[in-house]
Protein backbone atom coordinates (compact mmCIF):
# COMPACT_ATOMS: atom_id res chain seq x y z
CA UNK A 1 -5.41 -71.86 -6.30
CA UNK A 2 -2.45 -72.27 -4.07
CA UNK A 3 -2.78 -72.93 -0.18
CA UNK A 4 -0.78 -69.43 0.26
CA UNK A 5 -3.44 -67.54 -1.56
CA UNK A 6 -6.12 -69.11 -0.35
CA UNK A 7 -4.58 -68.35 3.78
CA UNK A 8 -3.86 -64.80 1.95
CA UNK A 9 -7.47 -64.43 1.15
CA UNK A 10 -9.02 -65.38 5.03
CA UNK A 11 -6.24 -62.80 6.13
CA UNK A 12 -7.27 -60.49 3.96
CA UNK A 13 -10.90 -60.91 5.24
CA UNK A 14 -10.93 -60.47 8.23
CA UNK A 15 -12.16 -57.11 10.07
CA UNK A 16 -9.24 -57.27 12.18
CA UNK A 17 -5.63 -54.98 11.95
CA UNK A 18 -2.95 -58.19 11.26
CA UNK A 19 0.77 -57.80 10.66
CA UNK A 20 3.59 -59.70 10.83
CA UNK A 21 6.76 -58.20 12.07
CA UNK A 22 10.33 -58.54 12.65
CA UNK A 23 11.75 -58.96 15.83
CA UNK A 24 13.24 -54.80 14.86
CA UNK A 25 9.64 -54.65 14.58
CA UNK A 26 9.31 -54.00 10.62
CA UNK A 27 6.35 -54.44 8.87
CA UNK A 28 6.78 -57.34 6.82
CA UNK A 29 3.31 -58.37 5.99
CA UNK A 30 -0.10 -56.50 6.52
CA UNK A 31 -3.91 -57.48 5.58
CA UNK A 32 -6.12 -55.60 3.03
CA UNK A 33 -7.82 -53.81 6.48
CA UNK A 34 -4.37 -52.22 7.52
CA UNK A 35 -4.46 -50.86 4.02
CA UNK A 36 -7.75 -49.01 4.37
CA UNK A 37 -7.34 -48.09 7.52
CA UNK A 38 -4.20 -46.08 7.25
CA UNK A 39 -4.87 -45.22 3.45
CA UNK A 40 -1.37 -46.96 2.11
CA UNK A 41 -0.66 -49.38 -0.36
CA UNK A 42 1.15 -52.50 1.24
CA UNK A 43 4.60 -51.87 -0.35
CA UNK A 44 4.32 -48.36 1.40
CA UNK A 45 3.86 -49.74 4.44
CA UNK A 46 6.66 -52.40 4.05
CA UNK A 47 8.82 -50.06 3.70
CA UNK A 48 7.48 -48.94 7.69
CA UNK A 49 9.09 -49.07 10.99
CA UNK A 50 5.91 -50.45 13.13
CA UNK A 51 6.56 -47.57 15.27
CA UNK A 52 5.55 -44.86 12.83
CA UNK A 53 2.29 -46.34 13.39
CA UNK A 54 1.93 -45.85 17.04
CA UNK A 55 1.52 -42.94 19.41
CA UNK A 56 4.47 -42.20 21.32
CA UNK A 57 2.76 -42.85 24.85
CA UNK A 58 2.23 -46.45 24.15
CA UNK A 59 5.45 -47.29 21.77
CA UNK A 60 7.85 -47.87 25.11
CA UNK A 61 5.83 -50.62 26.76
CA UNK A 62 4.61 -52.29 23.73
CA UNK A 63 8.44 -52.58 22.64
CA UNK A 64 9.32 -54.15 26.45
CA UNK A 65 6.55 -56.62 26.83
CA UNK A 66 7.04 -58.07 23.03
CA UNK A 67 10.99 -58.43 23.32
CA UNK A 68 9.91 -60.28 26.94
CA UNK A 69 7.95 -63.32 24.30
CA UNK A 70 9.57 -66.99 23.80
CA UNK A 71 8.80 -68.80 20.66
CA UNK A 72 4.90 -69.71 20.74
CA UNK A 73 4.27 -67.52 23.79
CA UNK A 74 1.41 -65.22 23.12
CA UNK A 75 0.08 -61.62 25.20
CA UNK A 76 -2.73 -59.58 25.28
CA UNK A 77 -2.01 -55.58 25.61
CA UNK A 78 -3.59 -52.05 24.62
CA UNK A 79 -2.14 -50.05 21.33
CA UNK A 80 -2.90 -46.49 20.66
CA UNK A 81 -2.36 -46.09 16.81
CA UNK A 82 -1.83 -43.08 14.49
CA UNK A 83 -5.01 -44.33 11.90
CA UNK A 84 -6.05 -41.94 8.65
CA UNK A 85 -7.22 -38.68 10.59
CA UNK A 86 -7.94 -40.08 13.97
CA UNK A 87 -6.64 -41.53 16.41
CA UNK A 88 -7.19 -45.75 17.12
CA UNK A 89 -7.35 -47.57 20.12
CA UNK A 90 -6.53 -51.46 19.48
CA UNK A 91 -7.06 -54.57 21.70
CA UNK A 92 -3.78 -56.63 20.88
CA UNK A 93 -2.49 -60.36 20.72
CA UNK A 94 0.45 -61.06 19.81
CA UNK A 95 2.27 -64.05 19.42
CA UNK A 96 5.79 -64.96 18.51
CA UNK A 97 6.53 -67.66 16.23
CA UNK A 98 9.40 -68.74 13.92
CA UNK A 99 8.56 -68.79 10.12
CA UNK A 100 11.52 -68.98 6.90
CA UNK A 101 12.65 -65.97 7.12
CA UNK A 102 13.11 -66.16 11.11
CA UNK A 103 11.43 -65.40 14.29
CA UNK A 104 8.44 -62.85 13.98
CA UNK A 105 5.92 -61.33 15.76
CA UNK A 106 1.80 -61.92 14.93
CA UNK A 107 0.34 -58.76 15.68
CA UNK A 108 -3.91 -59.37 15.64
CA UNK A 109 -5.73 -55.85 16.46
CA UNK A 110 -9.12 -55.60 17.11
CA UNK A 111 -10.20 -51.67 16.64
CA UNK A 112 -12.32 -50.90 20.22
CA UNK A 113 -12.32 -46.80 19.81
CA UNK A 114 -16.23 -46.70 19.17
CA UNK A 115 -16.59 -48.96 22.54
CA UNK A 116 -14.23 -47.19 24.21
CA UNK A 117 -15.98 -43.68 23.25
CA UNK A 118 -19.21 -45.34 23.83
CA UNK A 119 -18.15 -46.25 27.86
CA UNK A 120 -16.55 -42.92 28.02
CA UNK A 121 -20.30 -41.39 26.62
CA UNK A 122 -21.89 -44.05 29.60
CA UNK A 123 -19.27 -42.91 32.14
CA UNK A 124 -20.16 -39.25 31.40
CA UNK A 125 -23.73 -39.99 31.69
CA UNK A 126 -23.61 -41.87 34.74
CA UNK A 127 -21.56 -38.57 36.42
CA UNK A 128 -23.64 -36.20 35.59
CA UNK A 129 -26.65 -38.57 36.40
CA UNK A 130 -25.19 -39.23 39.65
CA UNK A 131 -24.71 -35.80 40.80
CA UNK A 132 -27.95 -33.74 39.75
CA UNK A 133 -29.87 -32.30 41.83
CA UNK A 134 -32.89 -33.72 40.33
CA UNK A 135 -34.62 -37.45 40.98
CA UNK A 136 -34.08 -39.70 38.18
CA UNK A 137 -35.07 -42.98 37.74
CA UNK A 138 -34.61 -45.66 34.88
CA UNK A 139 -37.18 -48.63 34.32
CA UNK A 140 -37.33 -51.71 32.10
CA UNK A 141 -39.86 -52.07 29.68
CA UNK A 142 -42.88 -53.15 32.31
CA UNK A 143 -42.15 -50.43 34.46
CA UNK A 144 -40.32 -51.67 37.10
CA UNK A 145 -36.99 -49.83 38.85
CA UNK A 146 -34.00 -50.67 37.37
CA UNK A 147 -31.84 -47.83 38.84
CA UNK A 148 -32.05 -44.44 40.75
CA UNK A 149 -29.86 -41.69 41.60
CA UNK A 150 -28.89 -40.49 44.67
CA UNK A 151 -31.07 -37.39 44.45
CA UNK A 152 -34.33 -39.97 43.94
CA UNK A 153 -33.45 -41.52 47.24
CA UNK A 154 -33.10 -38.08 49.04
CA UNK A 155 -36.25 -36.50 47.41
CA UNK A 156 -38.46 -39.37 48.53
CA UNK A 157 -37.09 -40.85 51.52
CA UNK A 158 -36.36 -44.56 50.11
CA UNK A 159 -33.07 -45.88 49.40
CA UNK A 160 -32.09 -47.55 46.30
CA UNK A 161 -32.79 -51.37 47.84
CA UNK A 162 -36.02 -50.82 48.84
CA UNK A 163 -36.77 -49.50 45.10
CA UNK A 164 -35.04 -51.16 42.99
CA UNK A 165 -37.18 -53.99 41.30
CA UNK A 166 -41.03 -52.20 42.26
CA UNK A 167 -43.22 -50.52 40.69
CA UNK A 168 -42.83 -46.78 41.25
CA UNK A 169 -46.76 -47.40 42.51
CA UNK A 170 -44.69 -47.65 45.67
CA UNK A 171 -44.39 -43.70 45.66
CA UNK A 172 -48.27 -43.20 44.81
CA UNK A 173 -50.55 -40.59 46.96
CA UNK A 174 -53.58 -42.06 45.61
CA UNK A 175 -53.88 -38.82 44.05
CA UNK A 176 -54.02 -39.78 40.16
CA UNK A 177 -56.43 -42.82 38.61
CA UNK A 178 -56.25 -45.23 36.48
CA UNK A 179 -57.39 -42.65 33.66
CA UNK A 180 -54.80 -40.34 34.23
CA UNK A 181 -51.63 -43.39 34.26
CA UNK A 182 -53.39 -44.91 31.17
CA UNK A 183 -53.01 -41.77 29.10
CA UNK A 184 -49.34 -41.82 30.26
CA UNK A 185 -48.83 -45.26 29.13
CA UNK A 186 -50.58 -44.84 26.04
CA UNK A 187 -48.19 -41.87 25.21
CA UNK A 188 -44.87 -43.30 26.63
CA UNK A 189 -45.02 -46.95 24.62
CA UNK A 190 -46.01 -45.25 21.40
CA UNK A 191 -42.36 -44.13 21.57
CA UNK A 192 -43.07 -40.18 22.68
CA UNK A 193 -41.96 -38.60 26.06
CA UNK A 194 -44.77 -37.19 28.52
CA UNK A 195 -44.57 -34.33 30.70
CA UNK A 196 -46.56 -32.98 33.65
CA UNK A 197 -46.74 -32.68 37.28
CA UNK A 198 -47.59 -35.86 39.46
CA UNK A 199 -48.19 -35.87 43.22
CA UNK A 200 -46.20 -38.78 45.43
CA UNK A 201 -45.61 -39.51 48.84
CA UNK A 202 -42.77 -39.55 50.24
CA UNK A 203 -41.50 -42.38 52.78
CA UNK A 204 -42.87 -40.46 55.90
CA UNK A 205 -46.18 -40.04 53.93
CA UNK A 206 -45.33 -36.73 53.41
CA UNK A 207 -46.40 -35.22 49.85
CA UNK A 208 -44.10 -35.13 46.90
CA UNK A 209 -45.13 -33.02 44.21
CA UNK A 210 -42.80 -33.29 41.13
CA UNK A 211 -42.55 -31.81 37.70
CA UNK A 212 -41.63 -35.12 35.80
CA UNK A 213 -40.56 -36.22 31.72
CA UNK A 214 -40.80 -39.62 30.84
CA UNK A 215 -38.63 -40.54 27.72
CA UNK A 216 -38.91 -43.97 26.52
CA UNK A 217 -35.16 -46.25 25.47
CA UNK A 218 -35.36 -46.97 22.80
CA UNK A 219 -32.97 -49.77 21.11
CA UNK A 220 -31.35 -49.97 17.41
CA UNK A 221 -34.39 -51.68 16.38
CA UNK A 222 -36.85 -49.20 17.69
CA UNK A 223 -38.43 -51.26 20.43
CA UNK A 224 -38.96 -49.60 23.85
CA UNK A 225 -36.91 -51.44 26.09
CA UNK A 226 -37.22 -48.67 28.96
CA UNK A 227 -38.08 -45.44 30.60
CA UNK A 228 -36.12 -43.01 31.85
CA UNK A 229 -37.64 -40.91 34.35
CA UNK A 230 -36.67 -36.73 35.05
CA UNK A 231 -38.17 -35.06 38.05
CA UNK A 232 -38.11 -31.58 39.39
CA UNK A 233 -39.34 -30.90 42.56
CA UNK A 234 -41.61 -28.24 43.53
CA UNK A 235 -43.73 -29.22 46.70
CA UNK A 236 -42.02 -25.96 48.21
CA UNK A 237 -43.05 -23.97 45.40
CA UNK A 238 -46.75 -25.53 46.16
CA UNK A 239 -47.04 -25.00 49.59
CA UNK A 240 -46.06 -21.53 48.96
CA UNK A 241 -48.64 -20.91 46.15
CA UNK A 242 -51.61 -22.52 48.87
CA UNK A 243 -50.16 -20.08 51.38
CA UNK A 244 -50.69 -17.19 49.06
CA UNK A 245 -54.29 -18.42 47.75
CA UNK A 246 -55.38 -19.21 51.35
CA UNK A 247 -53.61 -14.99 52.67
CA UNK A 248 -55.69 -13.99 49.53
CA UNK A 249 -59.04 -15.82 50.52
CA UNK A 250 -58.21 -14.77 54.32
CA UNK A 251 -57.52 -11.12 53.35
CA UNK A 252 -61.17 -10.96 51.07
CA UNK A 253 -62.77 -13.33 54.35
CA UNK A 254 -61.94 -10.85 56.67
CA UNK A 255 -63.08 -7.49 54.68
CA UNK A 256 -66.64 -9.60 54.31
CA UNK A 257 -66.21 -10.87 57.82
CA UNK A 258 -66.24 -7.29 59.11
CA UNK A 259 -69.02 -5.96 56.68
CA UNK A 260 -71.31 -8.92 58.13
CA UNK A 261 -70.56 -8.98 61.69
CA UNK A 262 -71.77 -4.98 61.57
CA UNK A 263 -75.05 -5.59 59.54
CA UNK A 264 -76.25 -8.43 61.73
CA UNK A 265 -75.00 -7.29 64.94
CA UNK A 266 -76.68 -4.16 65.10
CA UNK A 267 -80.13 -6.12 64.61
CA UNK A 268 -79.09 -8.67 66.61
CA UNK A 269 -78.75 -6.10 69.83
CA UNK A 270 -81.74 -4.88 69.35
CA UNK A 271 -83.44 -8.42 69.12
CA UNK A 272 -81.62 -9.08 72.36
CA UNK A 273 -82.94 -6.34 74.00
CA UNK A 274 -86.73 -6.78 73.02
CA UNK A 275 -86.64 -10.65 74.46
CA UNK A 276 -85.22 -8.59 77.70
CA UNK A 277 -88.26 -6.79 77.53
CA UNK A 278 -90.53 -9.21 76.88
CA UNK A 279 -89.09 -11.51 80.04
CA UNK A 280 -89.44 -8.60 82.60
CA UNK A 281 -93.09 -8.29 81.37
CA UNK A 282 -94.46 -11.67 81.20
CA UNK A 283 -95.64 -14.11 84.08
CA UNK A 284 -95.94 -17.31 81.31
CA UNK A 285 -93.61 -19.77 82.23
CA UNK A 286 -94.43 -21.14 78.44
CA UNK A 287 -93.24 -17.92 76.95
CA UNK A 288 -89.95 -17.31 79.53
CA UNK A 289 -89.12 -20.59 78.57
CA UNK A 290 -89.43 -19.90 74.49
CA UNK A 291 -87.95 -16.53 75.31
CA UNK A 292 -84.81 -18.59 76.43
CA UNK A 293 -84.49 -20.40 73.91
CA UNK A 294 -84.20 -17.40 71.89
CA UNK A 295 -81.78 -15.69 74.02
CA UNK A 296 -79.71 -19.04 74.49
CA UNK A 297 -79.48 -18.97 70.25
CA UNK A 298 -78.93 -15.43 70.25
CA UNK A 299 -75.85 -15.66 72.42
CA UNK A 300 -74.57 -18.70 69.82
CA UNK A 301 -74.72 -15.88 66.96
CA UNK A 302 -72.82 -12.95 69.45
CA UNK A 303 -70.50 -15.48 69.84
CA UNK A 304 -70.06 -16.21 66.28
CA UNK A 305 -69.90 -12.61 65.28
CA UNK A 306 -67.11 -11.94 68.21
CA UNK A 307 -65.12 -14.31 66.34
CA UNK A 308 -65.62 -12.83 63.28
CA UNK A 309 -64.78 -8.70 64.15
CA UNK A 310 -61.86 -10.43 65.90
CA UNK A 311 -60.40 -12.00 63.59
CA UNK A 312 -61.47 -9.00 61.00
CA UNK A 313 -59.62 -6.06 62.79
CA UNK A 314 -56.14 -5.45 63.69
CA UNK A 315 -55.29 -6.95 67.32
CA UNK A 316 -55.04 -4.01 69.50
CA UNK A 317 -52.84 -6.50 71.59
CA UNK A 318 -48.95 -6.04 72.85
CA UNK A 319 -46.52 -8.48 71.72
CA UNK A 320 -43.77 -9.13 73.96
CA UNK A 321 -41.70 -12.16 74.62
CA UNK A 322 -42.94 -15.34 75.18
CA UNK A 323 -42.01 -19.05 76.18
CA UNK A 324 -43.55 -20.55 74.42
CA UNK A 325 -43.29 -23.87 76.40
CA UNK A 326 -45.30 -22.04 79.40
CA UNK A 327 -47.66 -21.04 77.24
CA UNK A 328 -48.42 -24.79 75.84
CA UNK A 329 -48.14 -26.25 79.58
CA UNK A 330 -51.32 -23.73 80.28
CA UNK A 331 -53.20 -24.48 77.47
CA UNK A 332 -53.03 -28.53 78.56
CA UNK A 333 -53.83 -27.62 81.98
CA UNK A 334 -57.29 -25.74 80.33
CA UNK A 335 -58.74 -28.63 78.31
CA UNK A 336 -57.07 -31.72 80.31
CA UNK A 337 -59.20 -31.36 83.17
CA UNK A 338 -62.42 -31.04 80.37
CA UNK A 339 -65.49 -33.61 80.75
CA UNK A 340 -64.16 -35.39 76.95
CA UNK A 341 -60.49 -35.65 78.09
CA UNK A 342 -60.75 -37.77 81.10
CA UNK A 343 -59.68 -40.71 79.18
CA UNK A 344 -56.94 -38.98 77.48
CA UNK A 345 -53.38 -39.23 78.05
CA UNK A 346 -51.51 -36.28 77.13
CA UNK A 347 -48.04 -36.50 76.62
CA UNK A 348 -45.42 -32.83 76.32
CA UNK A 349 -41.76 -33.17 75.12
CA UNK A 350 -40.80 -29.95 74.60
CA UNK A 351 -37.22 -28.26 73.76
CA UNK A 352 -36.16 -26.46 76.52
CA UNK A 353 -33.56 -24.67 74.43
CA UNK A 354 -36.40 -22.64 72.08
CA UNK A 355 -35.96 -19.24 72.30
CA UNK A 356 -38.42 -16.52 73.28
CA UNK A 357 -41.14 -14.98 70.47
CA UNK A 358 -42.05 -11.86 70.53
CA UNK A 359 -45.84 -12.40 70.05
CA UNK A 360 -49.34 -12.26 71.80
CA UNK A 361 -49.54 -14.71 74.48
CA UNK A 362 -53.36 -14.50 74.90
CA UNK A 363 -53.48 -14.74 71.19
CA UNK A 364 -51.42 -17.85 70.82
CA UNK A 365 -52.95 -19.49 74.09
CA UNK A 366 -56.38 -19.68 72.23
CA UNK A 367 -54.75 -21.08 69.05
CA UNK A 368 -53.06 -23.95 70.98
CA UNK A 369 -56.48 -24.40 72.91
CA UNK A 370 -58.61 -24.52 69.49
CA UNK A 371 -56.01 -27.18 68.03
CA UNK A 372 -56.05 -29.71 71.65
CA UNK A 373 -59.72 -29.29 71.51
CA UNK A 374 -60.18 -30.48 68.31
CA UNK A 375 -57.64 -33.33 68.84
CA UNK A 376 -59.89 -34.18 71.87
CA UNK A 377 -62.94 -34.10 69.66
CA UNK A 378 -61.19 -36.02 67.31
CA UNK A 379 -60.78 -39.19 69.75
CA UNK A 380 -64.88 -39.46 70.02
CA UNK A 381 -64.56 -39.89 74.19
CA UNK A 382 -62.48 -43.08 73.29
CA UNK A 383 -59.27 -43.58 75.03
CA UNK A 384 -56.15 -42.04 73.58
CA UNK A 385 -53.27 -40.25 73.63
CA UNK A 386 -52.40 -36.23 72.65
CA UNK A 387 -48.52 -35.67 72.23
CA UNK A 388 -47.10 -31.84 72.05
CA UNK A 389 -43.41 -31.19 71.15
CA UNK A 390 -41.93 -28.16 70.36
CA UNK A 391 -38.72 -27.43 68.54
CA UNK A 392 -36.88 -25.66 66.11
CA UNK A 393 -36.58 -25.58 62.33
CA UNK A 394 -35.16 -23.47 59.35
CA UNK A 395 -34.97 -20.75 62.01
CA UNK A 396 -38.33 -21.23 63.75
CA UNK A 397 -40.20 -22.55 66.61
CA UNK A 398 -42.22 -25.53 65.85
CA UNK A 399 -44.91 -26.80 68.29
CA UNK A 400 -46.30 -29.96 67.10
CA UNK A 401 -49.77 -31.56 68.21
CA UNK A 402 -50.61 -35.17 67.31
CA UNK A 403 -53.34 -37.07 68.18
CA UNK A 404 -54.39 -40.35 67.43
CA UNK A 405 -58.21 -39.95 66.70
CA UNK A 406 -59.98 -40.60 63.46
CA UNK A 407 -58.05 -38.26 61.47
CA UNK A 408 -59.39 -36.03 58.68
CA UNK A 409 -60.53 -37.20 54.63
CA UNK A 410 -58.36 -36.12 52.52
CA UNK A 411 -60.92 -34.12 50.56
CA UNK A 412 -61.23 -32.13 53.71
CA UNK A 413 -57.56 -31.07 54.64
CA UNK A 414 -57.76 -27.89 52.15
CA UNK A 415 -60.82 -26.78 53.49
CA UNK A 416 -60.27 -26.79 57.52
CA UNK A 417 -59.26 -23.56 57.65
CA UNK A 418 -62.07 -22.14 56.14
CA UNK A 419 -64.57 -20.37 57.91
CA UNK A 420 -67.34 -22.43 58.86
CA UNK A 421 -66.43 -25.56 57.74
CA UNK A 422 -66.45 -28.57 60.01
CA UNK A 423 -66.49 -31.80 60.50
CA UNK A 424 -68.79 -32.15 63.81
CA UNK A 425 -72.14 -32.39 63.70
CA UNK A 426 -74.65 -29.51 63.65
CA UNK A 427 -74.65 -27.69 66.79
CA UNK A 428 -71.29 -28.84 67.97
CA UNK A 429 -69.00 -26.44 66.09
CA UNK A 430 -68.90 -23.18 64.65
CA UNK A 431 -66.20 -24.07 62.24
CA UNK A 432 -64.32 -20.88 62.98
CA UNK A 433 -61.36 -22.32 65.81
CA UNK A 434 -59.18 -23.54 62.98
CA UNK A 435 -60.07 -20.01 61.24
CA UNK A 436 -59.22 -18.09 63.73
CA UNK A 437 -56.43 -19.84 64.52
CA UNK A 438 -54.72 -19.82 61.66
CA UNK A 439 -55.42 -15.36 61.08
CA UNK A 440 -53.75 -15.40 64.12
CA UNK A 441 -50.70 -17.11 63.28
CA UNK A 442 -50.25 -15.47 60.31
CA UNK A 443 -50.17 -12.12 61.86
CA UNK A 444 -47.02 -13.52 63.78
CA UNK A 445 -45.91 -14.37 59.87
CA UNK A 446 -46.16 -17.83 60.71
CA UNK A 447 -47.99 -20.83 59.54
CA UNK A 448 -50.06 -23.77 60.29
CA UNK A 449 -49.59 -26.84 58.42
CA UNK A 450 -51.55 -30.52 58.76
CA UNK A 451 -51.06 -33.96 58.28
CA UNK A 452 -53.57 -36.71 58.77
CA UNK A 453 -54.62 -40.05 57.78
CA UNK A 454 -58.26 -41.42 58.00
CA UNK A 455 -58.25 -43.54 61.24
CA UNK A 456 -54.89 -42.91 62.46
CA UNK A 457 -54.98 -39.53 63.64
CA UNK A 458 -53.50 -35.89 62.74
CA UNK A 459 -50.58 -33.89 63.26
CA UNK A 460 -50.85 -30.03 63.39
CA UNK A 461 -47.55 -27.99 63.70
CA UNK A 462 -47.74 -24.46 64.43
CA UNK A 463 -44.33 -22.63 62.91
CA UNK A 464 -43.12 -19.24 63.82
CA UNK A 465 -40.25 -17.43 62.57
CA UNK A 466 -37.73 -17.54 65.17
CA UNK A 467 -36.82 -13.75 63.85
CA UNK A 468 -39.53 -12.35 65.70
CA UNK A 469 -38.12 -12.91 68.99
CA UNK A 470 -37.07 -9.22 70.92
């Protein structure tokens, strides 16, 4: 076999487009590859201007930077080709050499149209990934953060340096066990995606509830070599559905409230008024003194059943317009001077700039008493500090109350606003304050909300629509 076959055969091999061309830029040789790829014999070809080839947006420059080439120079450049029903995109060399015939041009193309559609695919992902309103975040095969979008960062208060490279453990409430993120491992590396909801804290310990997919990336081979993780957030759409179970429980609370506080009171009067009886006719100190102790409990159980027909009938009270601020300044006057807050510094900040509410100020006094009485409480008689702030928010007055006492469980923040539940020992609490409180803030359409952490206090902000103002 001749050498000329033999370098024909190599030519003809290879995966790339090669020609050789005239310095008119004639096709005067081209490999078996050139042949399939444009579905033409050789002699057809041949017979070719190298132009016919190419797509009139790149013929101009490749014609000036290839007349620009000495003998044995060589360039790199982009060609956009006219291929068998689609359109190629080439990486180039070419280099100019002199063979019998003359001087001619190599032309070497490599075909990069599935890599370039392949970045465009990546670029198009990245976009859309970039600007969704919904947390994403990838991870490599162990579970650690390899990327997140911008929304992840805004959702849960971290930038991307402080994630990339953890665990997303670094988000975790403590909310779900190891039970619950084995199943999800168990499902994810067996290749299928999992879906549910997952609560997370955000940065300022605030929760995060999210509806979230995990889809595993997978490679050609079928090995997992990621995750990629969708969320959707709905902590709004939570804290609206515990507002509407706690109205509900409040609304069917009250109705029993009232139904209770009339069959026991009515006894309870005339219990009081037989021990009143019995006192004016006895001369036993032993039985005055027994006869006290039942009238002392008595009064404990009027007391308890005021609360309850108050906060189980309409308030027959005015609003008008209120600061707000004046209001909070009394009720810290009221329990600052009290036997438990002597070692209690209490510290007001509040927004001078909030407008007037039209609501009950006797009402809301009692509220804002209940709430710096239990952040007292909460402080044991140790020495501490009680801050109040008030401001405004989404068109409403916030007044915030922190403390920074022993803080509440957290199997016991969705049950301190139920009615006789406490946290103080027997005979220091009704449980009703918080109760109260809160029936009375939602008749202003407000809310209260709470945040806590065992041994490092609580934070309760009282919110009211800035729309009820006269």
């Amino acid at each position: 076999m001749q050498l000329l076959d033999i370098q024909t055969r190599l030519i003809d091999a290879i995966e790339d487009l090669y020609f050789v061309l005239s310095l008119d830029f004639s096709i005067l040789f081209c490999n078996r590859k050139v042949t399939e790829v444009f579905s033409r014999r050789e002699e057809e070809l041949r017979a070719l201007d190298f132009r016919t080839l190419m797509r009139e947006d790149s013929w101009d420059s490749f014609r000036k930077k290839l007349r620009h080439l000495r003998i044995n120079q060589s360039t790199d450049l982009m060609v956009k080709l006219h291929a068998f029903e689609k359109e190629l995109l080439g990486e180039a060399r070419v280099h100019r050499t002199t063979i019998e015939e003359g001087d001619v041009f190599v032309l070497t193309i490599r075909d990069v149209s599935a890599e370039k559609e392949k970045e465009l695919d990546l670029l198009r992902f990245s976009t859309v990934i970039e600007h969704t309103i919904n947390p994403i975040q990838i991870t490599d095969a162990n579970g650690q953060m390899v990327y997140v979008n911008p929304a992840f960062e805004r959702s849960t208060g971290y930038s991307s340096e402080e994630l990339i490279g953890k665990n997303p453990n670094i988000l975790s409430g403590g909310k779900h066990g190891k039970a619950f993120w084995k199943e999800v491992w168990k499902t994810i590396l067996s290749g299928e995606s999992w879906i549910g909801e997952i609560e997370n804290r955000r940065k300022n310990g605030e929760p995060l509830h999210t509806q979230l997919i995990i889809a595993p990336i997978v490679d050609s081979l079928g090995k997992v070599v990621g995750f990629l993780g969708a969320h959707r957030d709905i902590t709004k759409e939570k804290i609206l559905q515990k507002q509407l179970i706690r109205s509900q429980k409040m609304d069917s609370i009250g109705t029993l409230s009232a139904g209770i506080a009339h069959e026991v009171g009515n006894p309870l009067a005339s219990i009081a008024s037989l021990v009143q009886v019995i006192q004016r006719s006895t001369a036993e100190d032993f039985v005055k003194e027994k006869l006290d102790l039942v009238k002392n409990q008595i009064n404990r159980i009027s007391t308890v059943i005021r609360q309850l027909v108050d906060f189980s009938r309409p308030s027959d009270y005015e609003p008008r317009p209120t600061d707000v601020n004046a209001v909070l300044r009394e009720a810290v006057t009221i329990v600052q001077f009290g036997k438990k807050a002597k070692h209690i510094r209490f510290n007001l900040q509040l927004d001078d700039t909030i407008p007037l509410l039209r609501i009950v100020p006797d009402q809301i006094v009692q509220v804002f008493i209940n709430i710096l009485m239990n952040a007292v409480d909460s402080l044991e008689g140790k020495p501490g500090k009680v801050s109040v702030s008030t401001f405004t928010n989404d068109d409403a007055v916030c007044v915030a109350i922190r403390d920074t006492g022993k803080g509440i469980l957290r199997i016991n923040l969705e049950k301190i606003f139920d009615p006789f539940f406490t946290t103080k020992d027997i005979g220091q609490g009704t449980g009703l304050g918080l109760w109260v409180s809160y029936g009375i803030v939602k008749s202003f359409d407000g809310d209260i909300t709470v945040q806590s952490e065992e041994g490092k206090g609580s934070t309760f902000t009282v919110i009211v629509p800035i729309d009820k103002k006269e």
